[in-house]
N, C-alpha and C. Protein backbone atom coordinates (compact mmCIF):
# COMPACT_ATOMS: atom_id res chain seq x y z
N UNK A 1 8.55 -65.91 -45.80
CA UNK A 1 9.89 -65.65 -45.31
C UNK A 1 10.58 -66.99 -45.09
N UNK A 2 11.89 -67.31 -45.77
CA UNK A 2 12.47 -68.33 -45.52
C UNK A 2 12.87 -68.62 -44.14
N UNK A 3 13.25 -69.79 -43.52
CA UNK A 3 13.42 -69.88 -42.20
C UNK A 3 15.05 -69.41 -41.86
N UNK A 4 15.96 -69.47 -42.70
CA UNK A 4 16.88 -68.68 -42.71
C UNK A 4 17.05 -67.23 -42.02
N UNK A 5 15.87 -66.58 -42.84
CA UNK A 5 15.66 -65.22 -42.49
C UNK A 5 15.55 -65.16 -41.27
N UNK A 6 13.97 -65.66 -40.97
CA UNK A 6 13.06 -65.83 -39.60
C UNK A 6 14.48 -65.83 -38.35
N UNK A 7 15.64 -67.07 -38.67
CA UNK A 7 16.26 -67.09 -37.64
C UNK A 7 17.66 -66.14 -37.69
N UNK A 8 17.84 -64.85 -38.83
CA UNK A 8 18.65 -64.74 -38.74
C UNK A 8 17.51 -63.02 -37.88
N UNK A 9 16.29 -63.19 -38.27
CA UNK A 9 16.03 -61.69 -37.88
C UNK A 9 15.68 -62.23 -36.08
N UNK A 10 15.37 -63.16 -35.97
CA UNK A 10 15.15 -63.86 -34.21
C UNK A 10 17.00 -63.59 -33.57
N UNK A 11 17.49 -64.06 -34.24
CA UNK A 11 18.99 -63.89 -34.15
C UNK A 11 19.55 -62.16 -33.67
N UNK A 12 19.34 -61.48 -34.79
CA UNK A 12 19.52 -60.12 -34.24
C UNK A 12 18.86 -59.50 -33.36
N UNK A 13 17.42 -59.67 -33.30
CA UNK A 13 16.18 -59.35 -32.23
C UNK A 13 17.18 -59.26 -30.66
N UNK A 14 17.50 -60.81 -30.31
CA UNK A 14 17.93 -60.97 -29.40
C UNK A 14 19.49 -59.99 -28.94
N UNK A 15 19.94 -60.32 -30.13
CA UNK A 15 21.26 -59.60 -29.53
C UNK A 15 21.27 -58.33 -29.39
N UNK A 16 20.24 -57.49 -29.93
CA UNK A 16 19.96 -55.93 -29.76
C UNK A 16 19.59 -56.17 -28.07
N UNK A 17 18.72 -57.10 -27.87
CA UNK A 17 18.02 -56.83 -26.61
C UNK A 17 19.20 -57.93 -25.54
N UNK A 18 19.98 -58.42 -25.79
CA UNK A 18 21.12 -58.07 -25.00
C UNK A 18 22.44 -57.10 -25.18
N UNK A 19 22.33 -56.53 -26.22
CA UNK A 19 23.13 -55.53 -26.03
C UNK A 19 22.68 -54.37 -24.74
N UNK A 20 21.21 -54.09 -25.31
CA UNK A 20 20.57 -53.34 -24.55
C UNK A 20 20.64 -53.31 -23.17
N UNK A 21 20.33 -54.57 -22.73
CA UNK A 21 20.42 -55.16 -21.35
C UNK A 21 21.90 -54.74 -20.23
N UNK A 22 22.36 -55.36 -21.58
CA UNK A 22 24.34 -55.42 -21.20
C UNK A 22 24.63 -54.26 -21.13
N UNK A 23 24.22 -52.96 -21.68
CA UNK A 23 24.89 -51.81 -21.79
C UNK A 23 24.46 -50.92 -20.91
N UNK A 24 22.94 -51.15 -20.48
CA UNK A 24 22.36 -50.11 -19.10
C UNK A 24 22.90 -50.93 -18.13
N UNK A 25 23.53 -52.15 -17.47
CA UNK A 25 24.00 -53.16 -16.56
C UNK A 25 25.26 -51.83 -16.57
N UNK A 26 26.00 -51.57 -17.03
CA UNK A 26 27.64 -51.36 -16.84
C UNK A 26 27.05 -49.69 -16.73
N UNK A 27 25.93 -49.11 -16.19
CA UNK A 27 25.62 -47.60 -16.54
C UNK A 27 26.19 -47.29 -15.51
N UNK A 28 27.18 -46.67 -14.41
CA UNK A 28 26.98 -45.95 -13.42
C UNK A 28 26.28 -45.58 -12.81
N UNK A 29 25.75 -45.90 -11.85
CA UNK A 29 24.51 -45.28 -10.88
C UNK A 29 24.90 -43.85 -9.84
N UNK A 30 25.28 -42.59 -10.41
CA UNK A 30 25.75 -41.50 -9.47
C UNK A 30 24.63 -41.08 -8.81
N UNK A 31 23.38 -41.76 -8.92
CA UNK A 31 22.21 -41.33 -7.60
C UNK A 31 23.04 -41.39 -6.32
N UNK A 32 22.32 -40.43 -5.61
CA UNK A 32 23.36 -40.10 -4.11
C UNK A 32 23.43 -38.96 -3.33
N UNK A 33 24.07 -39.04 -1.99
CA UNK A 33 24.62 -37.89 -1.70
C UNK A 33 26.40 -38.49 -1.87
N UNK A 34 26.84 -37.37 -2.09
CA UNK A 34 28.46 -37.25 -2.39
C UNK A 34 29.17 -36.51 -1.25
N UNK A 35 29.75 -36.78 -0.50
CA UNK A 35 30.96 -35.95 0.25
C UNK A 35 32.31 -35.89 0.11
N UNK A 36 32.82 -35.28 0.66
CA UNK A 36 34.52 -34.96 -0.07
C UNK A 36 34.85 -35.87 1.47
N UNK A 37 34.33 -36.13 2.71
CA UNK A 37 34.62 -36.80 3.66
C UNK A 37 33.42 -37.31 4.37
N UNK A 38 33.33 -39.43 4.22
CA UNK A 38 32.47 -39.69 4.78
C UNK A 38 32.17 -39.82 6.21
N UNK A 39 33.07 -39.52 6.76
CA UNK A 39 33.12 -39.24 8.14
C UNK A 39 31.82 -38.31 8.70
N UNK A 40 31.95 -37.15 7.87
CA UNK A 40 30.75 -35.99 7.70
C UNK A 40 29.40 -35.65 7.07
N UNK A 41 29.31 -36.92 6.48
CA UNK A 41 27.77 -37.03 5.94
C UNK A 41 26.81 -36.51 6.53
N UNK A 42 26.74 -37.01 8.29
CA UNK A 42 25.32 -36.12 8.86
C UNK A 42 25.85 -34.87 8.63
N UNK A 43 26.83 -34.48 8.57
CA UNK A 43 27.12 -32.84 9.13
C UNK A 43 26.60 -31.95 8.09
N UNK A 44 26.97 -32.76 6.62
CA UNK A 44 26.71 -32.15 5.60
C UNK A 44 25.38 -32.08 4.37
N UNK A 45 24.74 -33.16 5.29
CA UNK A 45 22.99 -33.47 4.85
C UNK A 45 22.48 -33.91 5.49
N UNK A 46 21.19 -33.33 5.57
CA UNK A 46 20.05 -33.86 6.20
C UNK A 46 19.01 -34.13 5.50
N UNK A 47 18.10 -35.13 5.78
CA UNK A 47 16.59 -35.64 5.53
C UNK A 47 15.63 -34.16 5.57
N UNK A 48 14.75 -34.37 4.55
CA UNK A 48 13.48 -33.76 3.93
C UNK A 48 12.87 -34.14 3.73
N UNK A 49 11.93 -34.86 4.20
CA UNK A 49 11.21 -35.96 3.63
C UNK A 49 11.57 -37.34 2.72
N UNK A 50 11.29 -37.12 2.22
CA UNK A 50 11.73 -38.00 1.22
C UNK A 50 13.30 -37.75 0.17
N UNK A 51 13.51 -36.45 0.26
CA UNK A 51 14.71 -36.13 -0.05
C UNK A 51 15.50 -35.13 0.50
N UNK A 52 16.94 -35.36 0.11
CA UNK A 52 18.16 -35.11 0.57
C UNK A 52 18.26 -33.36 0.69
N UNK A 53 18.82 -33.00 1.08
CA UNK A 53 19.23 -31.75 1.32
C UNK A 53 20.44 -31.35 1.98
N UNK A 54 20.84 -30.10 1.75
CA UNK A 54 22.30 -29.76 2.75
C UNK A 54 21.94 -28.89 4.11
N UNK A 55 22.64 -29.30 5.06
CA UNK A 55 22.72 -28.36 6.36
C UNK A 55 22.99 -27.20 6.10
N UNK A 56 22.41 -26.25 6.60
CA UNK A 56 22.54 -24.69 6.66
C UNK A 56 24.64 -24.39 6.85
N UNK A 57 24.78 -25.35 7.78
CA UNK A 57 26.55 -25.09 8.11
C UNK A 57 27.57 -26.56 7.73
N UNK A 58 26.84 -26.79 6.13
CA UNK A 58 27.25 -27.66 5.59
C UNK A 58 28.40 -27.60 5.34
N UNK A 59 29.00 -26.37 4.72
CA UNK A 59 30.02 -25.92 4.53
C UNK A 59 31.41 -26.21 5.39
N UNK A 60 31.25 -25.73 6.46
CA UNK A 60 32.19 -25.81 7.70
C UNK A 60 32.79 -26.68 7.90
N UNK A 61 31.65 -27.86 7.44
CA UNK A 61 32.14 -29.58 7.23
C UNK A 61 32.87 -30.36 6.18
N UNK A 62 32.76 -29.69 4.45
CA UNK A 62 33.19 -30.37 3.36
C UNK A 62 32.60 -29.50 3.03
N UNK A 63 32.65 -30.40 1.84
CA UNK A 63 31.86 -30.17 0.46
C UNK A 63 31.22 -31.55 -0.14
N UNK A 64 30.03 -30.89 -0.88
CA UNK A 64 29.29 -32.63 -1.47
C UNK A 64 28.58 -31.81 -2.45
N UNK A 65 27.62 -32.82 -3.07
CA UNK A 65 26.82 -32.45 -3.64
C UNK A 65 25.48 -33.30 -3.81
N UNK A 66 24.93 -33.74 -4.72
CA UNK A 66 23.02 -34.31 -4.19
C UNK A 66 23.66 -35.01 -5.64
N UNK A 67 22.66 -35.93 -6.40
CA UNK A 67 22.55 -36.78 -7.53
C UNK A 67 20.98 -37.11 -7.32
N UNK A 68 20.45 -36.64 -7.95
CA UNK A 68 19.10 -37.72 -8.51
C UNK A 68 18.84 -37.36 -10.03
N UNK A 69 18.72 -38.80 -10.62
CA UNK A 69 18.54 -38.34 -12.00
C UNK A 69 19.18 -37.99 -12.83
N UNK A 70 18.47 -36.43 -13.69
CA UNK A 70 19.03 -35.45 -14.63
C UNK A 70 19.55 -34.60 -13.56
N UNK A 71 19.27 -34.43 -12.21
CA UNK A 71 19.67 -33.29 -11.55
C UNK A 71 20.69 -33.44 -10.67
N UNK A 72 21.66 -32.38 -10.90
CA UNK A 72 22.69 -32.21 -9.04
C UNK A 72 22.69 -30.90 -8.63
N UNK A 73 22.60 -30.97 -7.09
CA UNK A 73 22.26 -30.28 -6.68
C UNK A 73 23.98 -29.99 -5.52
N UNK A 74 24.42 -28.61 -5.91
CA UNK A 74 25.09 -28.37 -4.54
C UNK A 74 24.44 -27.48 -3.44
N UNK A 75 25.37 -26.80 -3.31
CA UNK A 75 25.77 -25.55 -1.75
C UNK A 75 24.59 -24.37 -2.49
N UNK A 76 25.24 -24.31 -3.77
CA UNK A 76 25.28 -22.98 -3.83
C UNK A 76 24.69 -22.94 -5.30
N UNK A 77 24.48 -23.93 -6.16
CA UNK A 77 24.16 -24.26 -7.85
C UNK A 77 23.71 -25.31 -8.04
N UNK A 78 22.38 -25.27 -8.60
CA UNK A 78 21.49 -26.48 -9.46
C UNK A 78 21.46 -26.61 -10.60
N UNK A 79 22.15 -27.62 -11.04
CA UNK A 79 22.19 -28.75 -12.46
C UNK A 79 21.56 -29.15 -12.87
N UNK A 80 21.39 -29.11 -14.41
CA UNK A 80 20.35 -30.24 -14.65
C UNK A 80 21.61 -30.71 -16.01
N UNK A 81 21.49 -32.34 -15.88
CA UNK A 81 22.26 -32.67 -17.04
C UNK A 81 21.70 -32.94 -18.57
N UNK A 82 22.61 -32.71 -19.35
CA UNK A 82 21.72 -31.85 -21.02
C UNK A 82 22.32 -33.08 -21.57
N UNK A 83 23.52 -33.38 -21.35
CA UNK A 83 24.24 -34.81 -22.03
C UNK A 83 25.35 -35.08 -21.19
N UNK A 84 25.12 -36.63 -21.71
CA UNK A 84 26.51 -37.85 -20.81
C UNK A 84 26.85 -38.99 -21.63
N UNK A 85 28.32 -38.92 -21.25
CA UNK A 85 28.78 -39.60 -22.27
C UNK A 85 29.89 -40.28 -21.65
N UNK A 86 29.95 -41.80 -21.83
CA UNK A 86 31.07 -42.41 -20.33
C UNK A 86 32.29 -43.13 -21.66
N UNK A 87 33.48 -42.50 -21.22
CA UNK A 87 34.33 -43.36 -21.78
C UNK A 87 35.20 -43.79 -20.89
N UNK A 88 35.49 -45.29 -21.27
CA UNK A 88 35.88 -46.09 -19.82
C UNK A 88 35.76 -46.09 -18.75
N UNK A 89 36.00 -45.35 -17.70
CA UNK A 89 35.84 -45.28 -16.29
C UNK A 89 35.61 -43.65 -16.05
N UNK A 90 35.44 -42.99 -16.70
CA UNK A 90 35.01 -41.55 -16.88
C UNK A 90 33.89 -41.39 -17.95
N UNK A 91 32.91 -40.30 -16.66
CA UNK A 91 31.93 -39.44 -16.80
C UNK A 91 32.00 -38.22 -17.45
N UNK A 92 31.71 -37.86 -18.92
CA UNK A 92 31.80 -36.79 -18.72
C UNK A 92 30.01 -35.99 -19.29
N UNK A 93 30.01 -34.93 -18.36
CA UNK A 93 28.81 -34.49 -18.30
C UNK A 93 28.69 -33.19 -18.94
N UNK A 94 27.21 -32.51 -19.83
CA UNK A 94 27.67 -31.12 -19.91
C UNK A 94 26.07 -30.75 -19.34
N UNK A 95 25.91 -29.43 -18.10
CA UNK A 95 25.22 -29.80 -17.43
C UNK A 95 24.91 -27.70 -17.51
N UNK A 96 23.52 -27.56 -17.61
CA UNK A 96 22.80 -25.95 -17.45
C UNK A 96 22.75 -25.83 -15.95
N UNK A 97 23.32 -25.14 -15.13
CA UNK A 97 23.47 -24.81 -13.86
C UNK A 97 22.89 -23.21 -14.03
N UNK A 98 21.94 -23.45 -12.64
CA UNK A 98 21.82 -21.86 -11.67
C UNK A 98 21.99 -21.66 -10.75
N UNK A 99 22.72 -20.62 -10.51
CA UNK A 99 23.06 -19.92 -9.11
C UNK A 99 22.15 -18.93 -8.52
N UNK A 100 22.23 -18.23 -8.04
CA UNK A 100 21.57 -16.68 -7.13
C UNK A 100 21.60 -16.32 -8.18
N UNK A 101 22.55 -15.73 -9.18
CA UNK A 101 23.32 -14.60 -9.61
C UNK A 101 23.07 -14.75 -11.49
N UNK A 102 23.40 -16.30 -11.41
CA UNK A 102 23.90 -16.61 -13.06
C UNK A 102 23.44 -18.09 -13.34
N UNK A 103 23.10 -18.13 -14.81
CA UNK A 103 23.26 -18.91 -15.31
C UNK A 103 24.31 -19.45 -16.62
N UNK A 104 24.62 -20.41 -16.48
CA UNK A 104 26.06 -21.10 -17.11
C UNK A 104 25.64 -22.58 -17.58
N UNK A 105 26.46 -23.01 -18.57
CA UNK A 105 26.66 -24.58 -19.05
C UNK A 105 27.86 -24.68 -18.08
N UNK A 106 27.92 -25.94 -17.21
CA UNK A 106 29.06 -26.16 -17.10
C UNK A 106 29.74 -27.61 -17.44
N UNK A 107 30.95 -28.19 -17.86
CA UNK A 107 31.42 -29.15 -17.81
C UNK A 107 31.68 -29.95 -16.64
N UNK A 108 31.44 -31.27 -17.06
CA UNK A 108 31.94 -31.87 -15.28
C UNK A 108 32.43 -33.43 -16.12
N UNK A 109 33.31 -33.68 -15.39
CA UNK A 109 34.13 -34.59 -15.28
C UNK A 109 34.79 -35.43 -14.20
N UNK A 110 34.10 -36.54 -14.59
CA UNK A 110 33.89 -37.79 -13.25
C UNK A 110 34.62 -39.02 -13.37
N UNK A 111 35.67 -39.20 -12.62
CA UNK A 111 36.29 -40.45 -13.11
C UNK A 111 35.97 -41.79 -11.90
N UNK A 112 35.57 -42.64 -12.12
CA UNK A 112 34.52 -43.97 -11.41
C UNK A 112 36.17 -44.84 -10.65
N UNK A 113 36.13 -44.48 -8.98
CA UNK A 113 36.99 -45.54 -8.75
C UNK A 113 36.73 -46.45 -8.04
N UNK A 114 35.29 -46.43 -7.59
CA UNK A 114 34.52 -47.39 -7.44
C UNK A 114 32.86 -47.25 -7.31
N UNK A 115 32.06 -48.15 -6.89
CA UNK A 115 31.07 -47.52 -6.69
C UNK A 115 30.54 -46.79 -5.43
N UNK A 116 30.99 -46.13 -4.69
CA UNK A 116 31.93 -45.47 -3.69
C UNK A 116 32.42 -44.48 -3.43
N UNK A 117 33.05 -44.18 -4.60
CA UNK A 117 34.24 -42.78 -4.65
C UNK A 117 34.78 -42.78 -5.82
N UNK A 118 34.55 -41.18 -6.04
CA UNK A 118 34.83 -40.61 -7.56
C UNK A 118 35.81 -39.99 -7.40
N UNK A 119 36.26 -39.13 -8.67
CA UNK A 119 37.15 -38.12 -8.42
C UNK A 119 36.88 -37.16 -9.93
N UNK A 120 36.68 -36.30 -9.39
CA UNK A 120 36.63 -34.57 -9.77
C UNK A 120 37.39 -34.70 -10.76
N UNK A 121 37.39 -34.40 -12.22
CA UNK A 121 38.41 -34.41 -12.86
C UNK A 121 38.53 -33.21 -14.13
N UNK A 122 39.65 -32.54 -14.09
CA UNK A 122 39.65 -31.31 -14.91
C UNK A 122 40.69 -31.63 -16.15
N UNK A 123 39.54 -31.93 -17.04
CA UNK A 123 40.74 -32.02 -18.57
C UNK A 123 41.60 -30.65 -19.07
N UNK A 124 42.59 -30.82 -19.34
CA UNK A 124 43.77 -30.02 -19.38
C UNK A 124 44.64 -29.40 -18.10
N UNK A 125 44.01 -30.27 -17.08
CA UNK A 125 44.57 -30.09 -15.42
C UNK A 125 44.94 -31.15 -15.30
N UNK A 126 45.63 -31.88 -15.95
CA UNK A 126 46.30 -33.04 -15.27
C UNK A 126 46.82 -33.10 -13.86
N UNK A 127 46.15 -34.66 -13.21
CA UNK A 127 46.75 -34.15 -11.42
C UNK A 127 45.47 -32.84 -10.83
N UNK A 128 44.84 -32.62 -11.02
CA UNK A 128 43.71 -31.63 -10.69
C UNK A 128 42.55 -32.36 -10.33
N UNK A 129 42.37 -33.11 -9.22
CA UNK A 129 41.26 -33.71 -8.63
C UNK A 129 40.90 -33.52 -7.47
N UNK A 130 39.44 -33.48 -7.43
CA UNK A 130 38.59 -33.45 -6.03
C UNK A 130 38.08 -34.42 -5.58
N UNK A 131 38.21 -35.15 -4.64
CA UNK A 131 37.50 -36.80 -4.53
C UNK A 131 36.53 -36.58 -3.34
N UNK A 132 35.18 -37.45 -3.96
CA UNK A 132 34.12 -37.33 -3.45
C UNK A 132 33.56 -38.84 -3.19
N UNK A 133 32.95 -39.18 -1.79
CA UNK A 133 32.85 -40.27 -1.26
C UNK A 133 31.15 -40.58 -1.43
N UNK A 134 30.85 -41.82 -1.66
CA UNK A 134 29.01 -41.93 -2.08
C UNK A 134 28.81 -41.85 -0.06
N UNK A 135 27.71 -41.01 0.15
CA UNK A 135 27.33 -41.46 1.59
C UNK A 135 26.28 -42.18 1.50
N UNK A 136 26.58 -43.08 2.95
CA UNK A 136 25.29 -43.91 3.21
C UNK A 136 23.88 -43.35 3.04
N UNK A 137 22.92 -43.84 2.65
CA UNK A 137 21.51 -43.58 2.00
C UNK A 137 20.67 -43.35 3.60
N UNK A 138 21.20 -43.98 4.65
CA UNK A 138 20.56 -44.11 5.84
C UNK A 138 21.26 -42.89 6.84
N UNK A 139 20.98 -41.81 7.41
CA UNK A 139 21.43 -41.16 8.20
C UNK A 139 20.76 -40.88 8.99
């Protein structure tokens, strides 16, 4: 192999493996609990051991939902996400949910306004948002 080669295939090697690098760096991290008000975090989860859960009269307080992983978890329906796909500052997710009752695909749509606080977002609802606050990991 000419040394040409050698440094043009050392050459690409690297830049795959900073692309790589560079592109899970800018991933969104939605691990979490989420509330619609952080004021109410204890009200609206509590500790399980090692993981998160909602208060029986979570409700009364907000709304949130759980993040670990492939999975979210609300009130009332468990997610698991099937595919994600981020363009610019939006999430969009398509995610197999069960309820009591039913199972459904549902769409979800997440727009990043910081790492912090999202907002709910319904394509062909323009102006149709729910904003949800990251809560502290410590309660």
């Amino acid at each position: 192999m000419s040394r040409q080669r050698r440094l043009l295939a050392a050459s690409t090697c690297c830049l795959a493996a900073l692309i790589a690098f560079y592109t899970s760096a800018l991933a969104f991290d939605l691990n979490g609990m989420w509330a619609s008000d952080t004021g109410r975090c204890d009200k609206i989860f509590a500790g399980k051991g090692k993981q998160a859960a909602f208060r029986e009269d979570a409700d009364m307080f907000g709304s949130g939902f759980i993040v670990d992983a492939d999975r979210i978890r609300g009130r009332t329906a468990n997610c698991k996400i099937i595919k994600r796909r981020t363009e610019g500052s939006t999430i969009h997710m398509m995610s197999s949910c069960a309820t009591d009752i039913m199972l459904s695909n549902v769409e979800l749509s997440l727009k990043v306004i910081n790492e912090n606080q999202i907002d709910r977002i319904f394509p062909g609802f323009e102006g149709s948002t729910f904003t949800y606050f990251r809560c502290p990991s410590s309660r």
